[in-house]
C-alpha atoms as a PDB file:
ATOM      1  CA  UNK A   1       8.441 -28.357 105.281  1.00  0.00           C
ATOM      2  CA  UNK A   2       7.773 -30.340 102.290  1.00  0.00           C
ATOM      3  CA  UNK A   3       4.381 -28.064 101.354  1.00  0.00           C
ATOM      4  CA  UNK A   4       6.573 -24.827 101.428  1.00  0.00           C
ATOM      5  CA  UNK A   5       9.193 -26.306  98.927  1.00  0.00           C
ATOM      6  CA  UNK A   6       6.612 -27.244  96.182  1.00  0.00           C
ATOM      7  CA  UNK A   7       5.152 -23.921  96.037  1.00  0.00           C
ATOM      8  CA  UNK A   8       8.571 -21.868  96.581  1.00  0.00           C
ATOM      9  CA  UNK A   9       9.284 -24.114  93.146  1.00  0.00           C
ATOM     10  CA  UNK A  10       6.259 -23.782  91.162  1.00  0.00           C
ATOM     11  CA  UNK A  11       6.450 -20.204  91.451  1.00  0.00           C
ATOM     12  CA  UNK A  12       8.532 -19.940  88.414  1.00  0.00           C
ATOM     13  CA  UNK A  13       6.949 -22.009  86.265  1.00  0.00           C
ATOM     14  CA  UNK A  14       3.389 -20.328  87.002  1.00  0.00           C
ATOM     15  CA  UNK A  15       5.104 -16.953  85.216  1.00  0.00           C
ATOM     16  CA  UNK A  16       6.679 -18.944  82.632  1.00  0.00           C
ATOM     17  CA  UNK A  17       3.225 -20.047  81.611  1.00  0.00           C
ATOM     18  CA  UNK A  18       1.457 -16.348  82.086  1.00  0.00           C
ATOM     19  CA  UNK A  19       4.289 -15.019  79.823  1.00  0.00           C
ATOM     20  CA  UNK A  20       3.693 -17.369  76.821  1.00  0.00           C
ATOM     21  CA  UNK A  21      -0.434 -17.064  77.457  1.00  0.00           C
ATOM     22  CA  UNK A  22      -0.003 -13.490  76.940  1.00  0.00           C
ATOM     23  CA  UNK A  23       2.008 -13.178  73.621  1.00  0.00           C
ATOM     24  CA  UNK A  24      -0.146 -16.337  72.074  1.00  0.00           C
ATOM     25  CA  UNK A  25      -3.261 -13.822  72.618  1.00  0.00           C
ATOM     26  CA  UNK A  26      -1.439 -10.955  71.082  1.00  0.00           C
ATOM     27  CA  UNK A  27      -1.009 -12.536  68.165  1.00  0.00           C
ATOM     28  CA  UNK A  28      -4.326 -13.963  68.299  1.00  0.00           C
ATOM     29  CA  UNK A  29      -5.294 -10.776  68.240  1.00  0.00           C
ATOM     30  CA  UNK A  30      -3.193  -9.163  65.588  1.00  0.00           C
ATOM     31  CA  UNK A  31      -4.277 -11.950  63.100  1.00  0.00           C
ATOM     32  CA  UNK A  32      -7.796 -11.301  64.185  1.00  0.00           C
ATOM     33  CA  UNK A  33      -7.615  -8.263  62.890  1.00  0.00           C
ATOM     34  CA  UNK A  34      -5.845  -8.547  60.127  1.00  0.00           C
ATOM     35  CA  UNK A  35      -8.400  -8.322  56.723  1.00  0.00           C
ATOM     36  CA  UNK A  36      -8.584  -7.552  52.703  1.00  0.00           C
ATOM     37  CA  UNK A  37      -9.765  -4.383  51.353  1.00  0.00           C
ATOM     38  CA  UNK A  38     -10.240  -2.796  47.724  1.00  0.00           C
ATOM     39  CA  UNK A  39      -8.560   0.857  46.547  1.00  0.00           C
ATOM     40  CA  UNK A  40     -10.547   1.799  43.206  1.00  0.00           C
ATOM     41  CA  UNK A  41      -8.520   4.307  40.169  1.00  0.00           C
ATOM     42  CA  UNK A  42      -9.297   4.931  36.619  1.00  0.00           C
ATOM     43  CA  UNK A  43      -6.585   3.938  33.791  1.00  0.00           C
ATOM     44  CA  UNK A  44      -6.361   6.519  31.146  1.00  0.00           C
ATOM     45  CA  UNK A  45      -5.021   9.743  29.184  1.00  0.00           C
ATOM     46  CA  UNK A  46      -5.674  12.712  30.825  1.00  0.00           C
ATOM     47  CA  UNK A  47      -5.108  14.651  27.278  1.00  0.00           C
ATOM     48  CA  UNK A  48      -6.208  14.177  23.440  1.00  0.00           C
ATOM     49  CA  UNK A  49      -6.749  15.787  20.678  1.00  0.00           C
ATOM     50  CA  UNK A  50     -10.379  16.623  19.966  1.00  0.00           C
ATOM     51  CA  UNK A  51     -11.824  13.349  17.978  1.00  0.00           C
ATOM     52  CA  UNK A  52      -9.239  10.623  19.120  1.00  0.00           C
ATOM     53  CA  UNK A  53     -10.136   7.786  20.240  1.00  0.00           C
ATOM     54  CA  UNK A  54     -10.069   6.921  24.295  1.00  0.00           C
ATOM     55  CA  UNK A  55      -9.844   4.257  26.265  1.00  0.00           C
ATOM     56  CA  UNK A  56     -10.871   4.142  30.341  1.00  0.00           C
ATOM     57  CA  UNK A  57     -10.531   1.336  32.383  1.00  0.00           C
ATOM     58  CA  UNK A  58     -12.072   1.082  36.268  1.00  0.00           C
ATOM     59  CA  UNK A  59      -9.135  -0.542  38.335  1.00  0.00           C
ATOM     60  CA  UNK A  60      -9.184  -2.375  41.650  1.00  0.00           C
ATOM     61  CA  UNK A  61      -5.857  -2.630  43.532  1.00  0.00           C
ATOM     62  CA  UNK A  62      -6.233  -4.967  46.962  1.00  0.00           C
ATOM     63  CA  UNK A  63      -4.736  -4.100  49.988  1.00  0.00           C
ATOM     64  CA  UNK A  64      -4.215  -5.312  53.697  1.00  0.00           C
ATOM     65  CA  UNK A  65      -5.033  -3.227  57.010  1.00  0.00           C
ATOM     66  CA  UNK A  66      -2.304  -4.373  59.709  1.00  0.00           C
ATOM     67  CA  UNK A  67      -3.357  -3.306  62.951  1.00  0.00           C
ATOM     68  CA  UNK A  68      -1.329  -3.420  65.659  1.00  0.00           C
ATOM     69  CA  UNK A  69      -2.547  -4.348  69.097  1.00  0.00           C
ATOM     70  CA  UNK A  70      -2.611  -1.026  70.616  1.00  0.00           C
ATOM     71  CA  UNK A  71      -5.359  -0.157  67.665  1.00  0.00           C
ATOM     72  CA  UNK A  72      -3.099   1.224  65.516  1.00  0.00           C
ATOM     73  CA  UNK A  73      -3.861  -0.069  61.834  1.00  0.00           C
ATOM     74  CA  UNK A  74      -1.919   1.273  58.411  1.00  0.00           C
ATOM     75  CA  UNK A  75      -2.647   0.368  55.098  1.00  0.00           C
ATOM     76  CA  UNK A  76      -0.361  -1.540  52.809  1.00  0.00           C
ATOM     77  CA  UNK A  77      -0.769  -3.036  49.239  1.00  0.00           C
ATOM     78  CA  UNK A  78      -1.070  -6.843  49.180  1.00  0.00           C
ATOM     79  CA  UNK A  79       2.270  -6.696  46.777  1.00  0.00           C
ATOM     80  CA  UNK A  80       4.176  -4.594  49.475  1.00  0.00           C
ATOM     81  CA  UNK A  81       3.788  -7.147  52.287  1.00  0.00           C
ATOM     82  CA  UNK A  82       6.606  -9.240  52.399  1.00  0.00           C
ATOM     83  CA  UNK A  83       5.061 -11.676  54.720  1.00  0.00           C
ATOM     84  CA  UNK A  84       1.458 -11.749  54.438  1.00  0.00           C
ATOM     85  CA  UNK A  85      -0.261 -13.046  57.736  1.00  0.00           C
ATOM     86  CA  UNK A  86      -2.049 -15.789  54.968  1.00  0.00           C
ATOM     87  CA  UNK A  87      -0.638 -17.613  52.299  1.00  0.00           C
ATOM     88  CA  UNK A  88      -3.689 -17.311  50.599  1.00  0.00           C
ATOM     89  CA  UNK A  89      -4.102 -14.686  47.625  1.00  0.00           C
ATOM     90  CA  UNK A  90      -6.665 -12.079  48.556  1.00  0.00           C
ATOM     91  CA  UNK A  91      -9.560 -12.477  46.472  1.00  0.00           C
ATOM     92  CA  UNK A  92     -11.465  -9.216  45.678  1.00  0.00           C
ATOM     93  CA  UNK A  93     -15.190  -9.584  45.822  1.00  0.00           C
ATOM     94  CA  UNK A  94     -17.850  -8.996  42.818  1.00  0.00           C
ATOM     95  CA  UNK A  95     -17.952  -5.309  42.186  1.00  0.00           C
ATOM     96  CA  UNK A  96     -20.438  -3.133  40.224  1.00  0.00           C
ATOM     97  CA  UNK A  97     -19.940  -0.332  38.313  1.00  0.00           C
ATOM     98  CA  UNK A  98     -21.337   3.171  37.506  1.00  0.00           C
ATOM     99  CA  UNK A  99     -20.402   5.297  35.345  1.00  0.00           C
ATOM    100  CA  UNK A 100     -21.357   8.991  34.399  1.00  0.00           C
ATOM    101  CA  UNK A 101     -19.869  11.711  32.279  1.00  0.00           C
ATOM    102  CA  UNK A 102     -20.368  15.336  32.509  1.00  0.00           C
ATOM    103  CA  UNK A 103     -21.214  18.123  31.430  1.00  0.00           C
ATOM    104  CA  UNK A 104     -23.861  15.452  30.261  1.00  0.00           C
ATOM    105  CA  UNK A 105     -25.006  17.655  27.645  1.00  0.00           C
ATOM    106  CA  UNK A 106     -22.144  18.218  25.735  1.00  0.00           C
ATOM    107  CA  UNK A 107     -21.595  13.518  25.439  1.00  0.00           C
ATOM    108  CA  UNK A 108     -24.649  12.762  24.996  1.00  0.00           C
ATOM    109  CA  UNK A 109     -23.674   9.611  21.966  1.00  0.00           C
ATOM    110  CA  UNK A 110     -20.346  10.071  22.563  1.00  0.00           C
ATOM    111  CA  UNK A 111     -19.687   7.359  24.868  1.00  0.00           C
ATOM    112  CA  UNK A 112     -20.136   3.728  25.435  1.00  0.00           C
ATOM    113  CA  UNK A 113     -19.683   1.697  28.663  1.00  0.00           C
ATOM    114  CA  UNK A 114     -18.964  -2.113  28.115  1.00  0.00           C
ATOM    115  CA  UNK A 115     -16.811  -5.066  30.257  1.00  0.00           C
ATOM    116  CA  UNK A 116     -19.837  -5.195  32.700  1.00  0.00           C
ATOM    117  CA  UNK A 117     -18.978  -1.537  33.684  1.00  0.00           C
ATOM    118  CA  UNK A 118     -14.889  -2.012  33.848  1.00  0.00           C
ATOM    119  CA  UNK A 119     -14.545   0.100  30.200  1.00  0.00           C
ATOM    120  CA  UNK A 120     -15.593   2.961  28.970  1.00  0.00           C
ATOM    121  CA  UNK A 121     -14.685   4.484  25.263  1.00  0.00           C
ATOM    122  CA  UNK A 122     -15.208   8.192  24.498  1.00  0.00           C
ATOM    123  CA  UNK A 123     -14.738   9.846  21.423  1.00  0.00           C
ATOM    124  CA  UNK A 124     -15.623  13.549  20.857  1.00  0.00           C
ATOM    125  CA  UNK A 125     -14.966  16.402  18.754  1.00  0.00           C
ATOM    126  CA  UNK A 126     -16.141  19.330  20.763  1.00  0.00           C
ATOM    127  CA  UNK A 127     -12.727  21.072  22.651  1.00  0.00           C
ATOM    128  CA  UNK A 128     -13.673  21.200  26.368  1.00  0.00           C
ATOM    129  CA  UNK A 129     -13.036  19.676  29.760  1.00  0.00           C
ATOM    130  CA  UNK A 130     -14.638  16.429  30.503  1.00  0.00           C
ATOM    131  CA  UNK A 131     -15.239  14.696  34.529  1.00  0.00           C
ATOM    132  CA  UNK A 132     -15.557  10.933  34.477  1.00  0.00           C
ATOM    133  CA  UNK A 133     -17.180   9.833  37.521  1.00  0.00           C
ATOM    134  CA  UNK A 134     -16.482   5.893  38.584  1.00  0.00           C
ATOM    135  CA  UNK A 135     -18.757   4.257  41.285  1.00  0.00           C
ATOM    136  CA  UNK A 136     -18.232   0.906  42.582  1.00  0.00           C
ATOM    137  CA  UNK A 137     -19.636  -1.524  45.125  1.00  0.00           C
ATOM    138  CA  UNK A 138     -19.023  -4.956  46.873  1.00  0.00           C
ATOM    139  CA  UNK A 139     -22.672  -5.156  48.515  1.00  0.00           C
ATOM    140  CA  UNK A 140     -20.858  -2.903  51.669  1.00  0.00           C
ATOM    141  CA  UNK A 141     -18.275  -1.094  50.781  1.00  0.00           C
ATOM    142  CA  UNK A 142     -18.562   2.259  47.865  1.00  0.00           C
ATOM    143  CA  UNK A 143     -16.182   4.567  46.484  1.00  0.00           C
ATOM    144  CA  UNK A 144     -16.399   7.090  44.083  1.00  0.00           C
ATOM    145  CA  UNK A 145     -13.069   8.132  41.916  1.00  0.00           C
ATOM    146  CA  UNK A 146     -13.111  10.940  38.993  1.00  0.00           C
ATOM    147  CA  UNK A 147     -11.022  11.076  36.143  1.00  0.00           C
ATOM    148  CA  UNK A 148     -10.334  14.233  34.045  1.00  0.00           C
ATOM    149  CA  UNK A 149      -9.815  14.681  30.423  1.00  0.00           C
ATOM    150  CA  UNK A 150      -8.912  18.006  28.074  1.00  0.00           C
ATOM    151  CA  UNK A 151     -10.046  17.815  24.748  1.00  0.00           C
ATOM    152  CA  UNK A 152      -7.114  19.893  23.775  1.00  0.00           C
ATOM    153  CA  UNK A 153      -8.775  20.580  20.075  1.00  0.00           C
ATOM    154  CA  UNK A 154      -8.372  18.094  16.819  1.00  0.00           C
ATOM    155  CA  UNK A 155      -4.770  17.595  15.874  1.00  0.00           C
ATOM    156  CA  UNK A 156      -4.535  19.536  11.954  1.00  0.00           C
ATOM    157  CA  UNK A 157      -4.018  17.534   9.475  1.00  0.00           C
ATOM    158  CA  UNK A 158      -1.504  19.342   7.063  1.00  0.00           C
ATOM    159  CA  UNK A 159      -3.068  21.415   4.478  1.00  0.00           C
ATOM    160  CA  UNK A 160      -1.131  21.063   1.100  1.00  0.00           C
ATOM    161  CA  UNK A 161       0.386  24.046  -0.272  1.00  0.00           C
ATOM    162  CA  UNK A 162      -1.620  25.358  -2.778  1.00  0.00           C
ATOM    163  CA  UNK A 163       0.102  25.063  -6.431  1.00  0.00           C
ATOM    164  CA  UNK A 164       2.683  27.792  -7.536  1.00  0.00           C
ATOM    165  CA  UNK A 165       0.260  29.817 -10.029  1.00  0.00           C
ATOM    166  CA  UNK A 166       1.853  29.598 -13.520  1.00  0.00           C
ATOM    167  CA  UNK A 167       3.658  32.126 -14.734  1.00  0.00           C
ATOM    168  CA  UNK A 168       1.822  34.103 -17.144  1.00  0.00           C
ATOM    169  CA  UNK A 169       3.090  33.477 -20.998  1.00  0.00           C
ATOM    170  CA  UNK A 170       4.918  36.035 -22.081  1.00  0.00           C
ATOM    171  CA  UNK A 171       3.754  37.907 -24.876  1.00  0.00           C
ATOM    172  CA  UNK A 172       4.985  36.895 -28.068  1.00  0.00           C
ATOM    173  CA  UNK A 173       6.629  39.791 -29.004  1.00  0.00           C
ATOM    174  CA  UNK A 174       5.184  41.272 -32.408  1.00  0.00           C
ATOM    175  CA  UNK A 175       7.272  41.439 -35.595  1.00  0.00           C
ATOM    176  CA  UNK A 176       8.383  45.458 -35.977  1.00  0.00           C
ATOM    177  CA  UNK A 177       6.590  46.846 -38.715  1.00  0.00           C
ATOM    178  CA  UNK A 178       8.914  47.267 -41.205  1.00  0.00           C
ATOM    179  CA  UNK A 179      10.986  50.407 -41.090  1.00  0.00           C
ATOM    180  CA  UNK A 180       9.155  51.583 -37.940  1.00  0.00           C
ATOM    181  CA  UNK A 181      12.233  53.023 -36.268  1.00  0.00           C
ATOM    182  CA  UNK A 182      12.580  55.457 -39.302  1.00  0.00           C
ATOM    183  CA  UNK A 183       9.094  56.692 -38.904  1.00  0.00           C
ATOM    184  CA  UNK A 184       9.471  57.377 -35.140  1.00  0.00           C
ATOM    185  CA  UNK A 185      13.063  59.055 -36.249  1.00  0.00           C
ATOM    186  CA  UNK A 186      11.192  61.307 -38.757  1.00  0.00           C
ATOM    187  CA  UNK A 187       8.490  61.923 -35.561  1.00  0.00           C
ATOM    188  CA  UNK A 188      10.639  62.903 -32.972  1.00  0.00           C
ATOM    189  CA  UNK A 189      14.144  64.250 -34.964  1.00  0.00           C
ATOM    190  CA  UNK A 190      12.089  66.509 -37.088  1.00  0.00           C
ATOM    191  CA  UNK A 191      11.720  69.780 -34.709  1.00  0.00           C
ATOM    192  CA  UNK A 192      14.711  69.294 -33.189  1.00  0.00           C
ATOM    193  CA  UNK A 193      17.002  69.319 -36.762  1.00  0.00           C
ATOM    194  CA  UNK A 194      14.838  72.386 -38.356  1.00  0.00           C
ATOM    195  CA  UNK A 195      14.007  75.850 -37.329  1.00  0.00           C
ATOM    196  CA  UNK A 196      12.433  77.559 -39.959  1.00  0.00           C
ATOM    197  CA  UNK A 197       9.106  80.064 -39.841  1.00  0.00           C
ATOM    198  CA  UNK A 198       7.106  77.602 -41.780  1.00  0.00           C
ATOM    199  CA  UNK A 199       8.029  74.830 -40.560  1.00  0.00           C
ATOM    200  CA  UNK A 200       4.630  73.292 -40.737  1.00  0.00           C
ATOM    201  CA  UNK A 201       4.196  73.987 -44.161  1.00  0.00           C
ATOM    202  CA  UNK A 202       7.631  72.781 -44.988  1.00  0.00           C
ATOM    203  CA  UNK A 203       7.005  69.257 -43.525  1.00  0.00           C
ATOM    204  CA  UNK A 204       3.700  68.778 -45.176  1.00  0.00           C
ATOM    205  CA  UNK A 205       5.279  69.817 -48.504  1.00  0.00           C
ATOM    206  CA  UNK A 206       8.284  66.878 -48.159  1.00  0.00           C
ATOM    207  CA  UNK A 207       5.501  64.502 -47.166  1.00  0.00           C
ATOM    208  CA  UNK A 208       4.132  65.497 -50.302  1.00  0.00           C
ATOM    209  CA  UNK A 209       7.439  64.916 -52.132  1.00  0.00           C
ATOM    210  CA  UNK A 210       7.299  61.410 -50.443  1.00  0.00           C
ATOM    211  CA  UNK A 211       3.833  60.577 -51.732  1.00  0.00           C
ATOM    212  CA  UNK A 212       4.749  61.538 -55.118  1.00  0.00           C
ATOM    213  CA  UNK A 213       8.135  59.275 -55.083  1.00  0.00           C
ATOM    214  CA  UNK A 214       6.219  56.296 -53.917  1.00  0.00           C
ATOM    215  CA  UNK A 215       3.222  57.193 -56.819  1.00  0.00           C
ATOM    216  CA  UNK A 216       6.026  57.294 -59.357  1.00  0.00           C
ATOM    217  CA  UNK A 217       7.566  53.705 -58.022  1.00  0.00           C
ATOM    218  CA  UNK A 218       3.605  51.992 -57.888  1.00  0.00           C
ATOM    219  CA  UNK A 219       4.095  53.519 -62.237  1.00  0.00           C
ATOM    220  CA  UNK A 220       7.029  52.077 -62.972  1.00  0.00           C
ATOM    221  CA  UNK A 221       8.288  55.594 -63.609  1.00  0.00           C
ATOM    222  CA  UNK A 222      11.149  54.745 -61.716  1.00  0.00           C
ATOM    223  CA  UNK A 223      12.812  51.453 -62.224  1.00  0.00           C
ATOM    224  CA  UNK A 224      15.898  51.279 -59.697  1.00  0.00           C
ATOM    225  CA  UNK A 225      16.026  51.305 -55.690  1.00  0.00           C
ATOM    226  CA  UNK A 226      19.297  54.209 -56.555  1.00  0.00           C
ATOM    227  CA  UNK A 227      17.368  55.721 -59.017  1.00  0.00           C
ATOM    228  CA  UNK A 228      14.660  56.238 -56.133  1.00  0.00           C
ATOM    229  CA  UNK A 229      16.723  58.319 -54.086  1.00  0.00           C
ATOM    230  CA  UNK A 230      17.929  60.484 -56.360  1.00  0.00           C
ATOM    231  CA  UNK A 231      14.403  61.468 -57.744  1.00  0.00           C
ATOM    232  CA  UNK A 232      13.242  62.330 -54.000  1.00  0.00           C
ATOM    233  CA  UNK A 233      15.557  64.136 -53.442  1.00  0.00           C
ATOM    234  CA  UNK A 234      14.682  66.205 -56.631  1.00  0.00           C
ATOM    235  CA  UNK A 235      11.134  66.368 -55.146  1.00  0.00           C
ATOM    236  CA  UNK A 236      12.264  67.762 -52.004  1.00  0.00           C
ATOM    237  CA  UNK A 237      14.425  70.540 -53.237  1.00  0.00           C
ATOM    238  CA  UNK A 238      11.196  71.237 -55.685  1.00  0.00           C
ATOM    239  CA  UNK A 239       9.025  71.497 -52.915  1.00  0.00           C
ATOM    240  CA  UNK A 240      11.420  73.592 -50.336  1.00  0.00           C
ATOM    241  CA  UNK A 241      12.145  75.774 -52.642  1.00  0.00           C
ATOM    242  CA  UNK A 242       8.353  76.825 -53.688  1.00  0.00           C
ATOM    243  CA  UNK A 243       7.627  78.136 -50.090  1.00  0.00           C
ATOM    244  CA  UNK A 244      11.003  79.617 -49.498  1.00  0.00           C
ATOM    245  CA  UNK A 245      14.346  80.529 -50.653  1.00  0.00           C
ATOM    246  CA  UNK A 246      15.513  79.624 -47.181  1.00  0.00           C
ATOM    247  CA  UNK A 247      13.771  76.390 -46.745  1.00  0.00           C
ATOM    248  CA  UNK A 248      16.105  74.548 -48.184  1.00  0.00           C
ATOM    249  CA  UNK A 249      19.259  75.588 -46.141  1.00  0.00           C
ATOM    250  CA  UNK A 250      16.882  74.910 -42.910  1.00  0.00           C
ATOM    251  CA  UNK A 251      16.029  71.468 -43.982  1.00  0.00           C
ATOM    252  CA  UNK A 252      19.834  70.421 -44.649  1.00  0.00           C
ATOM    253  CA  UNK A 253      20.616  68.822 -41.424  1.00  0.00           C
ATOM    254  CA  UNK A 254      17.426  67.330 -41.553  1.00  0.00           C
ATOM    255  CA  UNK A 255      18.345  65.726 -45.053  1.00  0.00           C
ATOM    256  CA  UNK A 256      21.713  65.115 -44.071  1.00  0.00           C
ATOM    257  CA  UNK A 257      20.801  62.887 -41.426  1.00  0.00           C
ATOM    258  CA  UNK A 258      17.976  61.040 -43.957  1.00  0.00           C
ATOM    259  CA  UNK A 259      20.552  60.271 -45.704  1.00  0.00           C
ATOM    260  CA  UNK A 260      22.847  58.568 -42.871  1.00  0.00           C
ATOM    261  CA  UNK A 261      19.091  56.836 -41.981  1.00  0.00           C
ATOM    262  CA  UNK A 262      18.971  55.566 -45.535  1.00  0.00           C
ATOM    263  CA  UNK A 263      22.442  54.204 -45.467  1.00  0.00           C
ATOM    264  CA  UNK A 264      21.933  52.154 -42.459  1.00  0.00           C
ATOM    265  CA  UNK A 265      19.151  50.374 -43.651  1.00  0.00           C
ATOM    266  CA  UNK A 266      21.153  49.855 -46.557  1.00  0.00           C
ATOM    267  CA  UNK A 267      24.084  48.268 -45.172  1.00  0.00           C
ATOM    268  CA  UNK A 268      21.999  45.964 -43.107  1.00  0.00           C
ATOM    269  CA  UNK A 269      20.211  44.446 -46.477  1.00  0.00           C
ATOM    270  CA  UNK A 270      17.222  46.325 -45.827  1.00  0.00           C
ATOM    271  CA  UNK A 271      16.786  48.333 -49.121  1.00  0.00           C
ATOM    272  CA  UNK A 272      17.937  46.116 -52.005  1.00  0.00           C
ATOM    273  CA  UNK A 273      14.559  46.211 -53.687  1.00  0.00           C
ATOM    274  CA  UNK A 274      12.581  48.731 -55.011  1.00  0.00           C
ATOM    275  CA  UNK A 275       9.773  47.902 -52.938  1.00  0.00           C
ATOM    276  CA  UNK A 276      11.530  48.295 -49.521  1.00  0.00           C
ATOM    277  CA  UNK A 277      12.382  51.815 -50.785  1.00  0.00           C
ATOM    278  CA  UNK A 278       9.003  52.380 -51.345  1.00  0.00           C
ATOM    279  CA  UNK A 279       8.199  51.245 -48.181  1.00  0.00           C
ATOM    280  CA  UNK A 280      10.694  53.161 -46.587  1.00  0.00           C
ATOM    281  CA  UNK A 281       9.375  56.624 -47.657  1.00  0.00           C
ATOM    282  CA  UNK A 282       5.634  55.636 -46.375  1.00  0.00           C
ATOM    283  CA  UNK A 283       7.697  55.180 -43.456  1.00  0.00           C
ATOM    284  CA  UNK A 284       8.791  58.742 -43.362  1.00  0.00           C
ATOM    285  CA  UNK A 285       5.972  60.571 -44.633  1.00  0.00           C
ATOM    286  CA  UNK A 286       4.055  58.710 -42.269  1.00  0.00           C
ATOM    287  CA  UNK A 287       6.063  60.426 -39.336  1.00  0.00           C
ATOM    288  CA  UNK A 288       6.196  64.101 -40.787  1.00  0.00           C
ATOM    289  CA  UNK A 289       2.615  64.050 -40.617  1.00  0.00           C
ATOM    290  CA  UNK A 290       2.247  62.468 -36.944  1.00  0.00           C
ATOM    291  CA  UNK A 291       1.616  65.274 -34.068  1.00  0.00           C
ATOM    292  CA  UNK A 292       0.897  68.026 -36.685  1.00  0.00           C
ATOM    293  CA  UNK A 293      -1.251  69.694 -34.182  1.00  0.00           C
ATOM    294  CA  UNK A 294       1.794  70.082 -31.811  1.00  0.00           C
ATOM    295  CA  UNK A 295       4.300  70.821 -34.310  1.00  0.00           C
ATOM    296  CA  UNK A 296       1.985  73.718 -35.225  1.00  0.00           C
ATOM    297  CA  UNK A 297       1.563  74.929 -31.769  1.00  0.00           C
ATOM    298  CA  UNK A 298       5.478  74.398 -30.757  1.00  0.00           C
ATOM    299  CA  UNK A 299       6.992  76.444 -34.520  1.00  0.00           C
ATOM    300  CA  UNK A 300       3.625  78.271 -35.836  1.00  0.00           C
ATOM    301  CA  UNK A 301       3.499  78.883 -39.648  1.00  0.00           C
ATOM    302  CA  UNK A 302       4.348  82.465 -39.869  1.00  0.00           C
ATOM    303  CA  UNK A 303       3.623  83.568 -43.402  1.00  0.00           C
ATOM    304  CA  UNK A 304       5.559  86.025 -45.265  1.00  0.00           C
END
């Protein structure tokens, strides 16, 4: 009786001691399998203008596999786990590092690898697309990671405006020649104040009568800047009336209105002197005699 009562009660203690065996082995086996690993990326702009400066840098992030018992494992950042299964920092082992740039004939010189293989600089003018290749190694493990870059083309620098051209100098305006609007008067009033069947001969002849005014002043034959004006118009009537009993009347307006010319000038100071009066009949005969030709062809010199 006594033998059946000992084993009837160390039944329960037999599975207390099963149960506690088999969940120290599960998580003998859970830490087991528990390990460090490596995840490899490249730092670094994937865009810049053709000729800046850039900078790439091989990175190593560690990371835990957890694997569950059933063979299940997931990886997980060494940061992420909030309760690592060591309280021991994961140390990364000694990695190399390759790198290699393509299209290789477009950087040949135009890069440098330094840092034992963790940096590399590039620099290049050309515009293009550029495929940085990373390799890296603990003695087992490799992976390979590539990094792209656009040389987008060099940034302008700004081009200064060009300078405002300077304005050309404006002509100093010439001095009119004196009593120049009375010689253009003569010139282009002429054939519109006299009709008259010799009206080329006419003008010629008071030309003539100007001439011999002005010869007269360059003598001394005539002393006053009055006195000048009444002799020419002496000459005039002289000279009208040798060709024609009716030049005269058709030259009237045309006299008339030399004589409102005259006046001007004089009001505005411009014939006080005998020697502007002189000048002022060059002026005239000056412009009788312009365009003869086309005076002759517009009136004709009909002869009597």
């Amino acid at each position: 009786m006594r033998k059946r009562k000992v084993l009837f009660l160390g039944r329960p203690y037999i599975m207390i001691a099963c149960f506690v065996l088999s969940f120290i082995m599960s998580q003998a086996i859970l830490i087991s399998q528990t390990f460090g690993q490596w995840q490899l990326s490249v730092t670094g702009p994937n865009e810049i203008p053709a000729g800046e400066l850039v900078v790439l840098t091989a990175d190593t992030m560690p990371y835990v596999m957890l694997c569950q018992p059933n063979g299940e494992c997931v990886a997980m950042p060494d940061l992420m786990i909030s309760e690592p299964a060591t309280t021991e920092p994961i140390a990364l082992p000694k990695l190399q590092y390759r790198w290699q740039v393509l299209p290789p004939e477009s950087v040949e010189g135009c890069y440098r690898v330094c840092d034992d293989g963790q940096t590399l600089v590039f620099s290049s003018r050309q515009i293009g697309c550029y495929h940085f290749v990373l390799a890296a190694s603990d003695g087992e493990n490799l992976q390979m990671v590539t990094h792209t870059l656009l040389n987008i083309g060099e940034t302008p620098m700004p081009v200064p405006l060009p300078p405002l051209p300077e304005p050309e100098p404006t002509p100093t305006p010439q001095p009119q020649r004196e009593f120049e609007s009375l010689r253009d008067w003569a010139t282009q009033k002429t054939a519109s104040l006299v009709r008259s069947d010799y009206f080329v001969r006419e003008k010629t002849a008071l030309a003539e009568s100007m001439a011999d005014a002005v010869l007269r002043i360059r003598h001394g034959e005539i002393t006053s800047a009055e006195r000048a004006r009444v002799e020419l118009r002496v000459l005039t009537r002289r000279k009208l009336e040798s060709i024609s009993r009716r030049s005269t009347t058709a030259w009237q307006s045309w006299e008339t209105e030399l004589a409102r010319q005259l006046s001007q000038l004089e009001k505005e100071g411009r014939l006080d002197s005998l020697e502007q009066v002189r000048t002022a009949f060059e002026a005239v005969a000056d412009g009788l005699l312009a365009d003869q030709t086309a005076a002759s062809d517009t009136k004709g010199d009909n002869r009597p």
